[in-house]
C-alpha atoms as a PDB file:
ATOM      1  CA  UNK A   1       0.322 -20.702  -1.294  1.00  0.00           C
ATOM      2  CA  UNK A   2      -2.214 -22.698   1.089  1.00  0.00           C
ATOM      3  CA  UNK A   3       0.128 -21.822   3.591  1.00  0.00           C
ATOM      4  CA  UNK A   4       0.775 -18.120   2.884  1.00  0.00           C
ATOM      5  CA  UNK A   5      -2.947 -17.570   2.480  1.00  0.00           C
ATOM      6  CA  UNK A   6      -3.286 -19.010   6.027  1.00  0.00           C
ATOM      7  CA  UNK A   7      -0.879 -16.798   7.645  1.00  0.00           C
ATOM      8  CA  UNK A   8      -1.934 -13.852   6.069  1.00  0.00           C
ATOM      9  CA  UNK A   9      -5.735 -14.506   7.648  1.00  0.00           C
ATOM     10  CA  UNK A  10      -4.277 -15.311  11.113  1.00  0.00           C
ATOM     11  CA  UNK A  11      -1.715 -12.216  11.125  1.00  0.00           C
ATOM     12  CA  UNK A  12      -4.445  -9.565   9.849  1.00  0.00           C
ATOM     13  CA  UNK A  13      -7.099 -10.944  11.810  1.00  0.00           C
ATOM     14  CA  UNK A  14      -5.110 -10.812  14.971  1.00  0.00           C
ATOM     15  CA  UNK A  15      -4.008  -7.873  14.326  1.00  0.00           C
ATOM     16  CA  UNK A  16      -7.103  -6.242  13.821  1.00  0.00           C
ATOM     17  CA  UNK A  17      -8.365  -7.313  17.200  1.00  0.00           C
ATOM     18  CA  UNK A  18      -5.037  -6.060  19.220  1.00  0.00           C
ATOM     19  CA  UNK A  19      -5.072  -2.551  17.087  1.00  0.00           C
ATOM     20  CA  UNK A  20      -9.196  -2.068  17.115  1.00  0.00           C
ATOM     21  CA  UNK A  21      -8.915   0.657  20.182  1.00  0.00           C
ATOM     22  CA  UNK A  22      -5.946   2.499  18.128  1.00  0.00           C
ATOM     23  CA  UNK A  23      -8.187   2.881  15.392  1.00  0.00           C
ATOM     24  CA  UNK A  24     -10.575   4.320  17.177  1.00  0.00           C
ATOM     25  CA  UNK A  25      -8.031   6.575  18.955  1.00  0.00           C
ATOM     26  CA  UNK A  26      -7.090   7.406  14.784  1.00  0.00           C
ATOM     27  CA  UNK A  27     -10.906   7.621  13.847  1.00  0.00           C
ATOM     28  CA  UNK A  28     -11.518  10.620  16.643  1.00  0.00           C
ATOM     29  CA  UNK A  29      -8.277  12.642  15.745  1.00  0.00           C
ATOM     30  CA  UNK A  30      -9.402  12.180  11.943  1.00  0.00           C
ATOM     31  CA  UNK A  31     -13.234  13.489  12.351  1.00  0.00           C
ATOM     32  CA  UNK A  32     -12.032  15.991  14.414  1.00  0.00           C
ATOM     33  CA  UNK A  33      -9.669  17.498  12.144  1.00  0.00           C
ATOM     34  CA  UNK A  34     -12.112  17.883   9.098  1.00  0.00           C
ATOM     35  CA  UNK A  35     -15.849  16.624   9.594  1.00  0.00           C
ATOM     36  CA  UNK A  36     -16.036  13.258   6.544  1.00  0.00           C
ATOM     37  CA  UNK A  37     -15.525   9.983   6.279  1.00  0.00           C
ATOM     38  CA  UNK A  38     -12.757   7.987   8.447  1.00  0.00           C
ATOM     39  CA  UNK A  39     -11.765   5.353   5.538  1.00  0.00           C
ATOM     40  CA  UNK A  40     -10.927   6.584   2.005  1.00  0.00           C
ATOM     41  CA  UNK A  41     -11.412   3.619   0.060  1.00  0.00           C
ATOM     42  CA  UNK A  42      -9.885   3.698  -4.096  1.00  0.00           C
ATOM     43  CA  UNK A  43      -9.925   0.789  -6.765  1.00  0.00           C
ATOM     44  CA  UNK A  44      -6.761  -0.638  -7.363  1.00  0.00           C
ATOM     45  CA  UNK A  45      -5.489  -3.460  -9.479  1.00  0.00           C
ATOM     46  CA  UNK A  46      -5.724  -6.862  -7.654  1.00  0.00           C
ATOM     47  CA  UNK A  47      -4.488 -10.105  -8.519  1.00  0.00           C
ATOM     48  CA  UNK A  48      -5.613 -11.647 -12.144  1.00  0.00           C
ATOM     49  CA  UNK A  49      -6.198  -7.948 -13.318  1.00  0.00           C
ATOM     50  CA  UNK A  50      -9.698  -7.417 -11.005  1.00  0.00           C
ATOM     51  CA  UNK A  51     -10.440  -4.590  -9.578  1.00  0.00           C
ATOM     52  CA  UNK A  52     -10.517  -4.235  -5.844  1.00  0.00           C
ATOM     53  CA  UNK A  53     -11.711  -1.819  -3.517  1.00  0.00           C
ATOM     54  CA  UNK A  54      -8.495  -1.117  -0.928  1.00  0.00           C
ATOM     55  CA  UNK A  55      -9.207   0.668   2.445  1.00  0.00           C
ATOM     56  CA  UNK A  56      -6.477   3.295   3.622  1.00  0.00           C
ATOM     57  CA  UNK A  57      -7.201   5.619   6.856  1.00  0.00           C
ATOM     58  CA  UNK A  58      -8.319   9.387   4.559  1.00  0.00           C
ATOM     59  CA  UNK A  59      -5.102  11.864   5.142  1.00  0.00           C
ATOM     60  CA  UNK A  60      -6.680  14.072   2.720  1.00  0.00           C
ATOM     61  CA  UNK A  61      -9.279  17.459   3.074  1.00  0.00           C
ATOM     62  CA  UNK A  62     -12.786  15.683   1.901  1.00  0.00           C
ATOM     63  CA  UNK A  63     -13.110  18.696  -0.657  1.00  0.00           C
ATOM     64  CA  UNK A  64      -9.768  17.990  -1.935  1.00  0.00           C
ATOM     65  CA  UNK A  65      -9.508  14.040  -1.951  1.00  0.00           C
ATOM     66  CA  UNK A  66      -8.044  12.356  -5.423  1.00  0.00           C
ATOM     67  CA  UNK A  67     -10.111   9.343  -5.647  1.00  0.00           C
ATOM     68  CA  UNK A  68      -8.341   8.506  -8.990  1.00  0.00           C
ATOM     69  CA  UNK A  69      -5.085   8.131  -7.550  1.00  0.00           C
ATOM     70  CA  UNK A  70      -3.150   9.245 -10.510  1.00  0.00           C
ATOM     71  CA  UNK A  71      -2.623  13.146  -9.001  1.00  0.00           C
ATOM     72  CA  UNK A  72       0.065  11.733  -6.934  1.00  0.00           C
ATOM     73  CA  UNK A  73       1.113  13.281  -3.161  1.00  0.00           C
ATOM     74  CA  UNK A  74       4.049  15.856  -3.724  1.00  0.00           C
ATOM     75  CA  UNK A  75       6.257  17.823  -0.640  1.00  0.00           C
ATOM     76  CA  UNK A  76       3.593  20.064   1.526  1.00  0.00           C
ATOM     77  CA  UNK A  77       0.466  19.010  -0.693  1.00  0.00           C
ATOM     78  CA  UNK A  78      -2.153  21.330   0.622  1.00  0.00           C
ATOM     79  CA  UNK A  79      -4.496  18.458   0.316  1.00  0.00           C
ATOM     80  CA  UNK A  80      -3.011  16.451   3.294  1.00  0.00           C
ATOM     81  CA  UNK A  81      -4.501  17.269   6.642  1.00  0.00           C
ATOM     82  CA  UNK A  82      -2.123  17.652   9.574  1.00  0.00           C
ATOM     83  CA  UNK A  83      -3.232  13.904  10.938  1.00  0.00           C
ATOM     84  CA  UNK A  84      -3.621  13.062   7.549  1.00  0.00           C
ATOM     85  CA  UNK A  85       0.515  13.392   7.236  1.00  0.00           C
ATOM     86  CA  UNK A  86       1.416  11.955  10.488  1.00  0.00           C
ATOM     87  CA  UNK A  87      -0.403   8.984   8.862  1.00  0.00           C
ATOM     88  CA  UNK A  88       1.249   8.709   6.332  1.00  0.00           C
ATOM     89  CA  UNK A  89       4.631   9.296   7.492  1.00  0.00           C
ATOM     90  CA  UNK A  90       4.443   6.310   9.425  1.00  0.00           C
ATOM     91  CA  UNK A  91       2.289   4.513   7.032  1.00  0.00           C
ATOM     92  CA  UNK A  92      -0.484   4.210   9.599  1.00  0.00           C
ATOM     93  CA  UNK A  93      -2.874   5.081   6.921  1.00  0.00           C
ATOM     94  CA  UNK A  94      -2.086   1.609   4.970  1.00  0.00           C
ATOM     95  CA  UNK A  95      -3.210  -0.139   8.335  1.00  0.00           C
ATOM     96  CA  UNK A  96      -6.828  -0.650   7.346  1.00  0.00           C
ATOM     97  CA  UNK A  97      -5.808  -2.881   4.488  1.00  0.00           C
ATOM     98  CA  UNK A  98      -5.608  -5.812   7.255  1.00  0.00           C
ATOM     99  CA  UNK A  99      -9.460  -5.776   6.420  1.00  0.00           C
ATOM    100  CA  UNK A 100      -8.466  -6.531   2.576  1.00  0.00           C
ATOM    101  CA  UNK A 101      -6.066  -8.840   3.638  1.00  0.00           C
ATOM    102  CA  UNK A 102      -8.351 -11.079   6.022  1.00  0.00           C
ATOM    103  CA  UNK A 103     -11.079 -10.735   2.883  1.00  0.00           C
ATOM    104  CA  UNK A 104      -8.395 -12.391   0.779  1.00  0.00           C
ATOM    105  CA  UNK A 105      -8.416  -9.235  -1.845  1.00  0.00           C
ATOM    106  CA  UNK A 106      -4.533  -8.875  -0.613  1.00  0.00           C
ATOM    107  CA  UNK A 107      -1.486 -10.075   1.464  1.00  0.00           C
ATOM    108  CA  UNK A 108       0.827  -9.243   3.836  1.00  0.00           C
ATOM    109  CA  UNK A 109       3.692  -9.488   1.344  1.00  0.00           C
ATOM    110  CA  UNK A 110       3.103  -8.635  -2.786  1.00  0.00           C
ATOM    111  CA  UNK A 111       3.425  -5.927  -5.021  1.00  0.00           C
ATOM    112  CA  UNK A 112       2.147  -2.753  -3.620  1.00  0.00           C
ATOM    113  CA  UNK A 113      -1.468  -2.334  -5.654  1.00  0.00           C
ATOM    114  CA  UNK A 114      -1.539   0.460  -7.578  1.00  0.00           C
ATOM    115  CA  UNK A 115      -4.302   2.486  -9.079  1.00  0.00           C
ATOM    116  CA  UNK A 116      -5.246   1.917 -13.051  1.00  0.00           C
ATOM    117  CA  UNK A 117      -3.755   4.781 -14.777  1.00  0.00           C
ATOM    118  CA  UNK A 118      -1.112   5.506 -12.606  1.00  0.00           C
ATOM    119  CA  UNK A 119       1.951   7.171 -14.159  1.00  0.00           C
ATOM    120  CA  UNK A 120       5.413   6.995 -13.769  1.00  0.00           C
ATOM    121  CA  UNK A 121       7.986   9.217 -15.399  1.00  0.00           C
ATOM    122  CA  UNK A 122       5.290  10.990 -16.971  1.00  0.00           C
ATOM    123  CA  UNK A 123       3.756   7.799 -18.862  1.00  0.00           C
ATOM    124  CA  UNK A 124       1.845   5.014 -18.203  1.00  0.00           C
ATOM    125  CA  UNK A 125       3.367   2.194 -16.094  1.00  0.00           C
ATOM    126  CA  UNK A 126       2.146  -0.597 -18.444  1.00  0.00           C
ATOM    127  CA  UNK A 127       4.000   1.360 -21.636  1.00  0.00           C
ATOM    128  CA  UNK A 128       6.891   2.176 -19.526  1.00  0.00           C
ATOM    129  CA  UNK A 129       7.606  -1.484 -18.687  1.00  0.00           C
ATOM    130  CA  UNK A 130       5.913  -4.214 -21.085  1.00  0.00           C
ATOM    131  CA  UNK A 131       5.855  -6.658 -18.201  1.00  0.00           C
ATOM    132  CA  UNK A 132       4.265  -4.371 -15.797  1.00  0.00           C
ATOM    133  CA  UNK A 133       0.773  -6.680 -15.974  1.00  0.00           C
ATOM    134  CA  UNK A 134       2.648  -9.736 -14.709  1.00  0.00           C
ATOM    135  CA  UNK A 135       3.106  -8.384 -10.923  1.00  0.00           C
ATOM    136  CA  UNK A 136      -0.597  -8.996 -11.035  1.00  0.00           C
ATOM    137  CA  UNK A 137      -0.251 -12.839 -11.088  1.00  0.00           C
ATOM    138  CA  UNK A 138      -0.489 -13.090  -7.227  1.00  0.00           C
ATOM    139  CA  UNK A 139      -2.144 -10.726  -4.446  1.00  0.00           C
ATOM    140  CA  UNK A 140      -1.267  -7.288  -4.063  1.00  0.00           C
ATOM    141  CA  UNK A 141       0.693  -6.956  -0.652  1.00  0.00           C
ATOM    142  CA  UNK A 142       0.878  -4.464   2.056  1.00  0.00           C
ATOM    143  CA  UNK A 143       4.688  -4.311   1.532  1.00  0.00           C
ATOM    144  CA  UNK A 144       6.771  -5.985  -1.035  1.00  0.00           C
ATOM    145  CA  UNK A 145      10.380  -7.309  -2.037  1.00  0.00           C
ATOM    146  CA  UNK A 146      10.531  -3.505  -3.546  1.00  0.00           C
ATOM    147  CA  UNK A 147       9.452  -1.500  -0.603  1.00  0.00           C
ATOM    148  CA  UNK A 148      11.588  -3.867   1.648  1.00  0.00           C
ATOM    149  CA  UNK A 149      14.804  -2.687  -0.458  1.00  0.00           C
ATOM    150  CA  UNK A 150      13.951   1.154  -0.400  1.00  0.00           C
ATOM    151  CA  UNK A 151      11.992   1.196  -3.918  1.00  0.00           C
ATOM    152  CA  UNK A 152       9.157   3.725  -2.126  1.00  0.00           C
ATOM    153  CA  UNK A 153       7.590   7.165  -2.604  1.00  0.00           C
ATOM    154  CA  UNK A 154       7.217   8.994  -6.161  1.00  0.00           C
ATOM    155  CA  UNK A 155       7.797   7.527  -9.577  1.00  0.00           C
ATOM    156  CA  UNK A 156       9.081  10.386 -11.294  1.00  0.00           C
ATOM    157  CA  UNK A 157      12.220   8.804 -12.186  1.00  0.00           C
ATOM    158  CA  UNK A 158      12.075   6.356 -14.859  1.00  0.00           C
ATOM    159  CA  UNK A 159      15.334   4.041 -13.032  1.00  0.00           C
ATOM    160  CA  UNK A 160      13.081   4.146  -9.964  1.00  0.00           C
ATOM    161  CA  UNK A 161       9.779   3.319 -11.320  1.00  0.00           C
ATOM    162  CA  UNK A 162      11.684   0.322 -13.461  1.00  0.00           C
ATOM    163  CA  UNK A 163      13.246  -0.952 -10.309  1.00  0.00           C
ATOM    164  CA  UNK A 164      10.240  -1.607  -8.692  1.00  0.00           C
ATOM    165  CA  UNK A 165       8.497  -3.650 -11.233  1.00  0.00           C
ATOM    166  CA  UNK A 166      11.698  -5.719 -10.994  1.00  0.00           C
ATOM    167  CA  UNK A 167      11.678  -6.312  -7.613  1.00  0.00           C
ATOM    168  CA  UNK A 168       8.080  -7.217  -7.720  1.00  0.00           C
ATOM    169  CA  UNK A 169       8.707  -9.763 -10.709  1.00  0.00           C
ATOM    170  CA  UNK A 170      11.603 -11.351  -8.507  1.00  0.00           C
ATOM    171  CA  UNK A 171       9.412 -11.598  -5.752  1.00  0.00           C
ATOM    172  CA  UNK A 172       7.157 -13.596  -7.859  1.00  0.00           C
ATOM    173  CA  UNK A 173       9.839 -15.934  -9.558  1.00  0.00           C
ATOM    174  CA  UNK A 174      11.318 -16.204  -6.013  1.00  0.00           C
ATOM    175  CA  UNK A 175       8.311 -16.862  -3.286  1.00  0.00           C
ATOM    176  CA  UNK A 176       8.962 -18.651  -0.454  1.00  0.00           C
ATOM    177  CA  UNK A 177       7.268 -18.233   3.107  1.00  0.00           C
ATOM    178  CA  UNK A 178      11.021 -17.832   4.151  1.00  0.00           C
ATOM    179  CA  UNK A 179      11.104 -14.707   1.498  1.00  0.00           C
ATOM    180  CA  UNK A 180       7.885 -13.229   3.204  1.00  0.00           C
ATOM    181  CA  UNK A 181       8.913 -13.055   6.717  1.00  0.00           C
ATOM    182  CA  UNK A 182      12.340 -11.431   5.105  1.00  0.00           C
ATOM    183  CA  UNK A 183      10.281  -8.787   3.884  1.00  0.00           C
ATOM    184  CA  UNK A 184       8.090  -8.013   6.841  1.00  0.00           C
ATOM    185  CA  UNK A 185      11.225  -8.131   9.145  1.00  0.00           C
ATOM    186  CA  UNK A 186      13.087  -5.725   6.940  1.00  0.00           C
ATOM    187  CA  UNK A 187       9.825  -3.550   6.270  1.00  0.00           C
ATOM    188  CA  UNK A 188       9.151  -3.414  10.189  1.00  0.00           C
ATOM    189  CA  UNK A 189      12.899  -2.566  10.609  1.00  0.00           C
ATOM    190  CA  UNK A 190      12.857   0.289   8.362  1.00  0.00           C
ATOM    191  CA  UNK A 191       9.524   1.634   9.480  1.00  0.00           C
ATOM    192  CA  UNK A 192      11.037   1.657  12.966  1.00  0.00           C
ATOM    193  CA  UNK A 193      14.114   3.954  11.190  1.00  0.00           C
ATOM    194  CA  UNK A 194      11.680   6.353  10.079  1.00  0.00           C
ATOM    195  CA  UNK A 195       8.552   5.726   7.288  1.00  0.00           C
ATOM    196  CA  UNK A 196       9.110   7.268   4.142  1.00  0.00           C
ATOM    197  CA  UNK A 197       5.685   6.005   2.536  1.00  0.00           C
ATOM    198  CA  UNK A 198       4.725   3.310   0.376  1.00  0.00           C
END
């Protein structure tokens, strides 16, 4: 762990220096588009069951932003700014949580973090799947063993939403530093495919 928490602060700090003019570059084409804030910043479930404050590029109108997270994106949501879903069709928006990372809120490679209250098949998460509180037992990651094997985008299928609490438990029974670099190769090679979204 000594080790993973070491990478994570030299990859995300590193990072953060080589991509600080593209986020500027992303900063301008955001304020231009609609006048407001350049970070949209939600709580989310960290590790031990805290609360942590992540940092995502906002792809949303101000007006219209869901700071709850449980009103999740659909196909053409009005809400999404043109930038805004460039952003996240690339998952460029997720970039700023290299700032949570070198903090130590998250790592590279965990579960994703999700909001409290968010559903899945119409319920709960945590009533859906008993176990669901035991993917908090390590750091949220910016990708995970789930994302990395295609487990992405809406949880309005109950097989779906179950598959990624799996994935995320395996990951946890299964770490290795070996089993992190996995993931971010096969994350970066699918992002390179085409981003569907975390």
């Amino acid at each position: 762990m000594a080790l993973k928490r070491a990478m994570d602060i030299a990859v995300s700090a590193s990072a953060l220096l080589v991509l600080a003019p593209f986020f500027m570059l992303i900063a301008i084409a955001i304020k231009i588009e609609n006048p407001g804030p350049v970070f949209f910043t939600q709580l989310r479930w960290g590790r031990g069951g805290k609360k942590i404050k992540v940092f995502k590029f906002r792809s949303m109108r101000t007006d219209l932003c869901d700071y709850s997270g449980v009103a999740q994106t659909t196909a053409n949501d009005p809400r999404v700014t043109r930038i805004g879903a460039f952003l996240r069709k690339t998952n460029i928006d997720e970039l700023p949580q290299l700032i949570n990372i070198l903090t130590g809120d998250m790592s590279l490679v965990g579960p994703r973090c999700h909001v409290p209250g968010m559903l899945a098949a119409g319920q709960l998460y945590e009533e859906l799947v008993e176990t669901y509180h035991l993917r908090h037992l390590v750091r949220p990651g910016l990708t995970g063993l789930a994302q990395a094997n295609g487990f992405r985008g809406p949880t309005d299928r109950e097989d779906l939403a179950r598959g990624r609490i799996n994935h995320d438990l395996e990951y946890i029974r299964t770490f290795s530093i070996l089993l992190d670099v996995k993931i971010l190769v096969n994350t970066f090679v699918r992002e390179i495919r085409g981003g569907t979204g975390f």
